[in-house]
N, C-alpha and C. Protein backbone atom coordinates (compact mmCIF):
# COMPACT_ATOMS: atom_id res chain seq x y z
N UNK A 1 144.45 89.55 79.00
CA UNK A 1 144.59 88.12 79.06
C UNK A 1 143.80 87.62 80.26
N UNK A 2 143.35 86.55 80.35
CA UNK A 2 142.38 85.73 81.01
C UNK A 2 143.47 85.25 82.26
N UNK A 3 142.30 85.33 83.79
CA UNK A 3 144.06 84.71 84.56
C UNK A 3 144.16 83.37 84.52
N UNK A 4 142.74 82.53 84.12
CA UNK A 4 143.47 80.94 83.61
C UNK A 4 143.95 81.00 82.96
N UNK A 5 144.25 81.49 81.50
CA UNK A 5 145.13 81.57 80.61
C UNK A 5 146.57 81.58 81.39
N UNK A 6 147.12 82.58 82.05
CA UNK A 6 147.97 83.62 82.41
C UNK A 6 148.59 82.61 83.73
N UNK A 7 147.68 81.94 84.43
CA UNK A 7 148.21 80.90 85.75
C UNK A 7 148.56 79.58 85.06
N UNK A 8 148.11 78.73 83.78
CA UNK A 8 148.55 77.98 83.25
C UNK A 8 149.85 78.51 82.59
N UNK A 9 149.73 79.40 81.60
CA UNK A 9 151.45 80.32 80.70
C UNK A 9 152.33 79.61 82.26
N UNK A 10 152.31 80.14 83.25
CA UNK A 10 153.01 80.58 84.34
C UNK A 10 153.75 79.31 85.01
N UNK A 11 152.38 78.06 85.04
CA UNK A 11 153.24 77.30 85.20
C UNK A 11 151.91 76.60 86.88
N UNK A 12 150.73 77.09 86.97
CA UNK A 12 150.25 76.73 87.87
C UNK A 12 149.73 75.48 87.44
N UNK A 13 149.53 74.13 87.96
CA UNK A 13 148.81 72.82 87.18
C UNK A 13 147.30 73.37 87.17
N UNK A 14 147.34 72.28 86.19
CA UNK A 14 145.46 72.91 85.75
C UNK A 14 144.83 72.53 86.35
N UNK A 15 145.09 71.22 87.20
CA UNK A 15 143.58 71.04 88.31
C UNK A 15 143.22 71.66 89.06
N UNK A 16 144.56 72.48 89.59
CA UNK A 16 144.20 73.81 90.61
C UNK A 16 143.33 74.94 89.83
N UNK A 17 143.65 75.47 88.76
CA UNK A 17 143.13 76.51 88.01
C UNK A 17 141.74 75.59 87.40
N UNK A 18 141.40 74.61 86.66
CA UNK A 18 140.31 74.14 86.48
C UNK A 18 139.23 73.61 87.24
N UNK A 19 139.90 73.77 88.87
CA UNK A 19 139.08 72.91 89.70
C UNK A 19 138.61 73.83 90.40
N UNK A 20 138.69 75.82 90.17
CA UNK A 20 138.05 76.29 90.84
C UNK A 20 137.09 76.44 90.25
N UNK A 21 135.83 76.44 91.61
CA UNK A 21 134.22 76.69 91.16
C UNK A 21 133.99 77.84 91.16
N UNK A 22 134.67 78.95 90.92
CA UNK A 22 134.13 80.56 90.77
C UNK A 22 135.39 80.95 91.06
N UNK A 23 135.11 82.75 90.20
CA UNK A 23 136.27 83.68 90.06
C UNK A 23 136.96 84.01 91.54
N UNK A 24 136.13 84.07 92.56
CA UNK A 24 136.36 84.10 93.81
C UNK A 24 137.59 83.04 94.53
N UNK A 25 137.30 81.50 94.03
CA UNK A 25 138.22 80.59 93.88
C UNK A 25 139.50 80.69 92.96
N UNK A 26 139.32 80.98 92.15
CA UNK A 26 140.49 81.38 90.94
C UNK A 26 141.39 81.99 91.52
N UNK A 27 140.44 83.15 92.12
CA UNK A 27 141.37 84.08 92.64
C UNK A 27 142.17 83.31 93.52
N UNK A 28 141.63 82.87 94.78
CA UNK A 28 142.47 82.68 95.55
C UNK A 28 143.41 81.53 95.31
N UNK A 29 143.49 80.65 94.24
CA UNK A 29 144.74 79.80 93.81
C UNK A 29 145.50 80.94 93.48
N UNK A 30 144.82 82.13 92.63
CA UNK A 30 146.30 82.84 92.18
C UNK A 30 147.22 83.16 93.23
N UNK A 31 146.48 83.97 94.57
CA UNK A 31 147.19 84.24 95.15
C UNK A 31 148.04 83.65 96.03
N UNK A 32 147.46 82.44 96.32
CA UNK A 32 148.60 80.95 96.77
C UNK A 32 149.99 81.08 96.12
N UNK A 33 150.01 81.37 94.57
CA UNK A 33 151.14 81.05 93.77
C UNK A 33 151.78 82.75 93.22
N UNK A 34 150.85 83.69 94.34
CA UNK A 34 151.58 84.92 93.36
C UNK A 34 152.86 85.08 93.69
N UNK A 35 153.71 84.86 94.60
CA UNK A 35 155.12 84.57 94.53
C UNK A 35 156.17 84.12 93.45
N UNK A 36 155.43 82.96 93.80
CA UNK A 36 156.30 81.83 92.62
C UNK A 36 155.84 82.40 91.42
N UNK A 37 155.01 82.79 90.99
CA UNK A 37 154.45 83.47 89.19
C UNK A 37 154.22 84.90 89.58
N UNK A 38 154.99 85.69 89.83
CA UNK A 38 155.33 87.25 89.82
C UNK A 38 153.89 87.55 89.14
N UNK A 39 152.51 87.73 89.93
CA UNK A 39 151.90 88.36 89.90
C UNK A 39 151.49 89.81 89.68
N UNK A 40 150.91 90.48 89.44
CA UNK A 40 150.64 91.87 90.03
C UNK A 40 149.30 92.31 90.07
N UNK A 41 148.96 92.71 90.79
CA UNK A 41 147.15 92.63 91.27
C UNK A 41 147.23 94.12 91.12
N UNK A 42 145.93 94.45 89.58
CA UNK A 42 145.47 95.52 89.79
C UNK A 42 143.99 95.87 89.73
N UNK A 43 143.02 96.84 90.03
CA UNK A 43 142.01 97.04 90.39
C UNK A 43 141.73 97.52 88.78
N UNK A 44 140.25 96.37 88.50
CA UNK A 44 139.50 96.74 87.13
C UNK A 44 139.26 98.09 86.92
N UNK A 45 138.75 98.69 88.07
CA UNK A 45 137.97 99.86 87.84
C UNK A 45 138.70 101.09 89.10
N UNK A 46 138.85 102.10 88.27
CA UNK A 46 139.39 103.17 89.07
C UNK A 46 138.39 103.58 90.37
N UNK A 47 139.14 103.96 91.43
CA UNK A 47 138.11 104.08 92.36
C UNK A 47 137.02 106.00 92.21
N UNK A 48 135.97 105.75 92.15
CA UNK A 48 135.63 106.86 91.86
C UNK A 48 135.81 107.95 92.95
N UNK A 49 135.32 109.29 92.18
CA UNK A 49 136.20 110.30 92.64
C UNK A 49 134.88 110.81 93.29
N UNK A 50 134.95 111.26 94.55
CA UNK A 50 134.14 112.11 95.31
C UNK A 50 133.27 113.62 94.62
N UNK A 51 132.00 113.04 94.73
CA UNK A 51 131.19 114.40 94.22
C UNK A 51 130.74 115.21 95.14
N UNK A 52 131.01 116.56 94.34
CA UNK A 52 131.06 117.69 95.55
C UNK A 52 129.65 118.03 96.18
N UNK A 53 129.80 118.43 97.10
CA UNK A 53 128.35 119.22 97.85
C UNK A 53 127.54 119.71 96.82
N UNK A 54 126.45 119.80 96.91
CA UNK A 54 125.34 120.35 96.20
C UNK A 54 125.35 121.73 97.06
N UNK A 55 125.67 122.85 95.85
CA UNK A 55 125.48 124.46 96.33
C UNK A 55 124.32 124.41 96.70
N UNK A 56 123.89 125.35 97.68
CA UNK A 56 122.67 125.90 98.48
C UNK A 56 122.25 126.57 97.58
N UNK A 57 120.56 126.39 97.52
CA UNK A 57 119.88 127.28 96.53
C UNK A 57 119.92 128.50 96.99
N UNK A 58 119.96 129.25 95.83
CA UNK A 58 120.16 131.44 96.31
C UNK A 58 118.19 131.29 97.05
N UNK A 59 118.71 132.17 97.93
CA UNK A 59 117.52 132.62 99.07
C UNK A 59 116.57 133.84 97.76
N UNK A 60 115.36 133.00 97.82
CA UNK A 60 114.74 134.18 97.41
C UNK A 60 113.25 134.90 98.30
N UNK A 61 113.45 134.78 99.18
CA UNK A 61 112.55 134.75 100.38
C UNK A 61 112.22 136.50 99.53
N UNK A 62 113.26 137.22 99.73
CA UNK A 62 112.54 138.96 99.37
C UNK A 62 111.91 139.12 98.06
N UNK A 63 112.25 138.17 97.12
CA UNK A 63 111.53 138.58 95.08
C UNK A 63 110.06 137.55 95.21
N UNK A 64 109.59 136.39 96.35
CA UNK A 64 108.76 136.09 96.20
C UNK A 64 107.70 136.51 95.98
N UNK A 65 106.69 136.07 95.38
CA UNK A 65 105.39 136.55 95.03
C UNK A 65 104.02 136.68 95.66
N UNK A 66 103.52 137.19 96.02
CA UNK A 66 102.06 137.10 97.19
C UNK A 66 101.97 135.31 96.22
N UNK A 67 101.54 134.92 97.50
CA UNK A 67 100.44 133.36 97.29
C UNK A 67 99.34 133.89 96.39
N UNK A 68 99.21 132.51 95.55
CA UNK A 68 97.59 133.08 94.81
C UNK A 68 96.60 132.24 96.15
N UNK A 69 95.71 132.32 95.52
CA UNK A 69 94.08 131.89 96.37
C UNK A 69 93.91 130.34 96.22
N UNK A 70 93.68 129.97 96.88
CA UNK A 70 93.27 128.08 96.35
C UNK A 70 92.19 127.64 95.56
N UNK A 71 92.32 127.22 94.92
CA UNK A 71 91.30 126.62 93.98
C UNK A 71 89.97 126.04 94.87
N UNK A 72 88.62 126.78 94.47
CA UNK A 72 87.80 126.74 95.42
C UNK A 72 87.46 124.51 94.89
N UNK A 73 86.96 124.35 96.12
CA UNK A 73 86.63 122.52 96.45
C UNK A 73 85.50 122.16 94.93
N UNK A 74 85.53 121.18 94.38
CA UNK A 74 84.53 120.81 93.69
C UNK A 74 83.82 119.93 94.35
N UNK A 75 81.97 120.76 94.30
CA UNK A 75 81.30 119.76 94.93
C UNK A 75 81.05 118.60 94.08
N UNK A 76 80.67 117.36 95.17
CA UNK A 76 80.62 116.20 94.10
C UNK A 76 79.25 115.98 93.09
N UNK A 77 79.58 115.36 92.64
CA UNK A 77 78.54 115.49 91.08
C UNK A 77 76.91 114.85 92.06
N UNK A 78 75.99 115.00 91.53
CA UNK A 78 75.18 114.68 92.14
C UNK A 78 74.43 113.40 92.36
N UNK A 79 75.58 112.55 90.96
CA UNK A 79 75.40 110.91 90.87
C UNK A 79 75.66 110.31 92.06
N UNK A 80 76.96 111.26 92.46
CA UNK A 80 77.49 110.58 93.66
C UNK A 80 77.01 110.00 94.79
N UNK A 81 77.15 108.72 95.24
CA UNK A 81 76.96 108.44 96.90
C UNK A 81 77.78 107.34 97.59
N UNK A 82 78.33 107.92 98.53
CA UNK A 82 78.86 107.36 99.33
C UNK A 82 78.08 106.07 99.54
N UNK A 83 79.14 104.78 99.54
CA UNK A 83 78.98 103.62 99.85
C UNK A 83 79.66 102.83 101.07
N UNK A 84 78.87 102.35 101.94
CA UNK A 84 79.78 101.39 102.38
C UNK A 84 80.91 100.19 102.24
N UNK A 85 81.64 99.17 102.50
CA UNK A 85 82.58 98.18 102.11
C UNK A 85 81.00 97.73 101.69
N UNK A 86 80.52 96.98 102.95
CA UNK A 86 79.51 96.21 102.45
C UNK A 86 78.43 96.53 100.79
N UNK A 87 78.16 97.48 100.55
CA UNK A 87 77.20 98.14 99.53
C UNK A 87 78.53 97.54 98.26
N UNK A 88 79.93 98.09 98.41
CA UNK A 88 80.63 98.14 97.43
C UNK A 88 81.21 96.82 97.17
N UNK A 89 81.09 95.78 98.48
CA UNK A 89 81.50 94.04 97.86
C UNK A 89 80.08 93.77 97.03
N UNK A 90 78.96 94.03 97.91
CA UNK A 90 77.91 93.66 96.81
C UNK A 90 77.74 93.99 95.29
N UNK A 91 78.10 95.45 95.22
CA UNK A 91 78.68 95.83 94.21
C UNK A 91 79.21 95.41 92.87
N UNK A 92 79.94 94.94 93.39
CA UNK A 92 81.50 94.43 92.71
C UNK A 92 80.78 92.78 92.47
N UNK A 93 80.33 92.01 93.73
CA UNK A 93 79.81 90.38 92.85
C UNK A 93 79.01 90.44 91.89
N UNK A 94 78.26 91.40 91.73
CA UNK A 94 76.88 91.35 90.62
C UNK A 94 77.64 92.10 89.48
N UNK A 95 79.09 92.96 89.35
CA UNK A 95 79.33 92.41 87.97
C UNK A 95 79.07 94.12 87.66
């Protein structure tokens, strides 16, 4: 049930319950009147439950494998040439 629904049933006037501008407001008329309209305030959502440590990965320092070799550098193609900013704005206006 809706708590405007539930604060009008109860007996709160509606200008109080219609005249709040957000649930935040609502709320707090309810709790003005949770006395007088036997309230009971419970939490939407269960509070979540603590997740455990992340186990330590197993050590495999002794089954490791020799390193391979690095992939030898590729030289650059021979189109290539280095440009300056300047070379590369000119570049770029002519399109």
């Amino acid at each position: 049930m809706g708590l405007k629904k539930l604060l009008v049933e109860r007996g709160v006037p509606k200008e109080q319950v219609f005249g709040a501008a957000n649930k935040y407001a609502l709320i707090a008329v309810a709790k003005n009147w949770a006395e007088t309209i036997k309230i009971e305030w419970e939490d939407a959502e269960p509070a979540p439950e603590p997740t455990p440590a992340p186990e330590a990965p197993p050590d495999i320092s002794d089954t490791a494998e020799p390193a391979q070799a690095a992939a030898p550098e590729k030289a650059p193609s021979p189109e290539y040439k280095p440009m300056s900013l300047k070379e590369r704005m000119a570049a770029f206006q002519k399109g």
